[in-house]
Protein backbone atom coordinates (compact mmCIF):
# COMPACT_ATOMS: atom_id res chain seq x y z
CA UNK A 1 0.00 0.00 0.00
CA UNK A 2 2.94 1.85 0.92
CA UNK A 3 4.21 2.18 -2.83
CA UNK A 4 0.38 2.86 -4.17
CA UNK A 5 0.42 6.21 -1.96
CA UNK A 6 -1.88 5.04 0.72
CA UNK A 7 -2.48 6.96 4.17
CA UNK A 8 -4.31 5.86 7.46
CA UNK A 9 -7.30 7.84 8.56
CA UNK A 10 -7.70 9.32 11.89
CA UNK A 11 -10.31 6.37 12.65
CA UNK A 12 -7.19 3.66 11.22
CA UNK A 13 -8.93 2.97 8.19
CA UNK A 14 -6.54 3.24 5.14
CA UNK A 15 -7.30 5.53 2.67
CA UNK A 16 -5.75 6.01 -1.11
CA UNK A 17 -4.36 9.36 -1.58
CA UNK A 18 -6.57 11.17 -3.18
CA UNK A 19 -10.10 9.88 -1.72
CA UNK A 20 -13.16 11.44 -0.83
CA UNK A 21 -13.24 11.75 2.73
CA UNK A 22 -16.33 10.97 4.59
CA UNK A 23 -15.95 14.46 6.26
CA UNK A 24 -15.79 16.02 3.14
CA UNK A 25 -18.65 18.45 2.38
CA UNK A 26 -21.10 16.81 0.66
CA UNK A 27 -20.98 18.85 -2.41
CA UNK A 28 -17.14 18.01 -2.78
CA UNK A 29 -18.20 14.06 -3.54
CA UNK A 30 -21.49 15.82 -6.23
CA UNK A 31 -18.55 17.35 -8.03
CA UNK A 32 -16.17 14.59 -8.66
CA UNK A 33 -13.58 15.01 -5.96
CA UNK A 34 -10.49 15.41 -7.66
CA UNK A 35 -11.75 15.18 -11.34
CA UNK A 36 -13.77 18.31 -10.46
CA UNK A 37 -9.93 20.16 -8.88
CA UNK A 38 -8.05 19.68 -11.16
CA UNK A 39 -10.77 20.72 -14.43
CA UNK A 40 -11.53 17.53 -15.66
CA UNK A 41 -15.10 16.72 -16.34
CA UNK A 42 -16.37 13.77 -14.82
CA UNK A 43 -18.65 11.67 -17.48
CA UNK A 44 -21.90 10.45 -15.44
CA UNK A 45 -23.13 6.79 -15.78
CA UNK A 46 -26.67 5.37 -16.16
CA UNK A 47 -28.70 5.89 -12.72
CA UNK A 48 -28.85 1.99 -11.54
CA UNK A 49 -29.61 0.36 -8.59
CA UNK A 50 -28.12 -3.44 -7.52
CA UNK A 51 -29.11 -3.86 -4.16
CA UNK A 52 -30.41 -2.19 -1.20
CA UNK A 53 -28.97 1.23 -1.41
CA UNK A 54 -28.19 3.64 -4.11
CA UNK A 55 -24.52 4.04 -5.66
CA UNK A 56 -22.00 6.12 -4.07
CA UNK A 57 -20.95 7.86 -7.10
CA UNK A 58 -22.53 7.58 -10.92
CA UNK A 59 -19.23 9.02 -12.19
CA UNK A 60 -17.52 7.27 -14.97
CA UNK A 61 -13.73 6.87 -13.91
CA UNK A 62 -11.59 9.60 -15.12
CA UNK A 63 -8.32 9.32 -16.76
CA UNK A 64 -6.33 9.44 -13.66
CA UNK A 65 -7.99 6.74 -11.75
CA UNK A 66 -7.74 4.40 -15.01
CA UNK A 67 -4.12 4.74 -14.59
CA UNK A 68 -4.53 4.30 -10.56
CA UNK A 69 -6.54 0.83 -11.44
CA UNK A 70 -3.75 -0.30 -14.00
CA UNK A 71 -0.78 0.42 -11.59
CA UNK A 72 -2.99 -1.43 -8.85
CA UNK A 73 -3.68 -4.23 -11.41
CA UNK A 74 0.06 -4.67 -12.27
CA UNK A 75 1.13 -5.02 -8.19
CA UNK A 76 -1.35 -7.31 -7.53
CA UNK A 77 -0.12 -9.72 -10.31
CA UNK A 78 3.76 -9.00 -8.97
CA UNK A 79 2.88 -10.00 -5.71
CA UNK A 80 0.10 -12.27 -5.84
CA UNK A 81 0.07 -13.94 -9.34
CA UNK A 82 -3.26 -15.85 -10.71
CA UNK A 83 -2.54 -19.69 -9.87
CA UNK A 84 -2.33 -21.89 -13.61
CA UNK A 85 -5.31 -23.49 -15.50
CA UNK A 86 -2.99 -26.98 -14.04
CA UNK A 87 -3.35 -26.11 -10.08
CA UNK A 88 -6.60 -24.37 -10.49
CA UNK A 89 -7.65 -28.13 -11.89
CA UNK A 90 -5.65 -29.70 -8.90
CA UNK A 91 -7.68 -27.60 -6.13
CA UNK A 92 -10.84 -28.83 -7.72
CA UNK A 93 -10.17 -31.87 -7.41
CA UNK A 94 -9.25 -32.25 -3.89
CA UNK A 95 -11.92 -30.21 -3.30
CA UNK A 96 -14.05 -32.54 -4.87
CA UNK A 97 -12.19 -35.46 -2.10
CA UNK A 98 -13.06 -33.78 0.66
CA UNK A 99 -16.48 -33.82 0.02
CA UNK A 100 -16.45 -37.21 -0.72
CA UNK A 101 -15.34 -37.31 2.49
């Protein structure tokens, strides 16, 4: 987290630099959050609903946080890389013992 920029909250959550804060004024999080600072224009998604409560945020991703995703993407497969087609088979299959079981 260190290397992605990360910082702890007051409450010891951790929270990516750059993140609407909950105590952020409510028409901070309406405007984008950073897309609105620094001038970009946020592109708004289709109003949808998949569960109980509405979405945080209808905003498309901006350009920035695209690139945030890919650099995230490319750590997580450095330090935790996707297991082969082979041992995915292999954990199936005991699996599939230990309910026999």
């Amino acid at each position: 987290l260190a290397r992605m920029g990360g910082a702890a909250a007051e409450d010891g959550a951790i929270v990516p630099v750059g993140a609407v804060s909950s105590k952020a004024p409510a028409g901070d999080a309406e405007a984008g959050g950073d897309a609105a600072k620094s001038g970009e224009q946020r592109e708004m998604g289709a109003p949808i609903r998949c569960g109980v409560t509405d979405p945080i945020s209808l905003g498309m991703p901006t350009q920035a946080e695209q690139a945030l995703s890919e650099q995230l993407q490319e750590e997580m497969r450095r330090d935790a890389p996707l297991e082969s087609q082979e041992k995915m088979r292999f954990r199936a299959s005991v699996l599939v013992e230990l309910r026999r079981i």
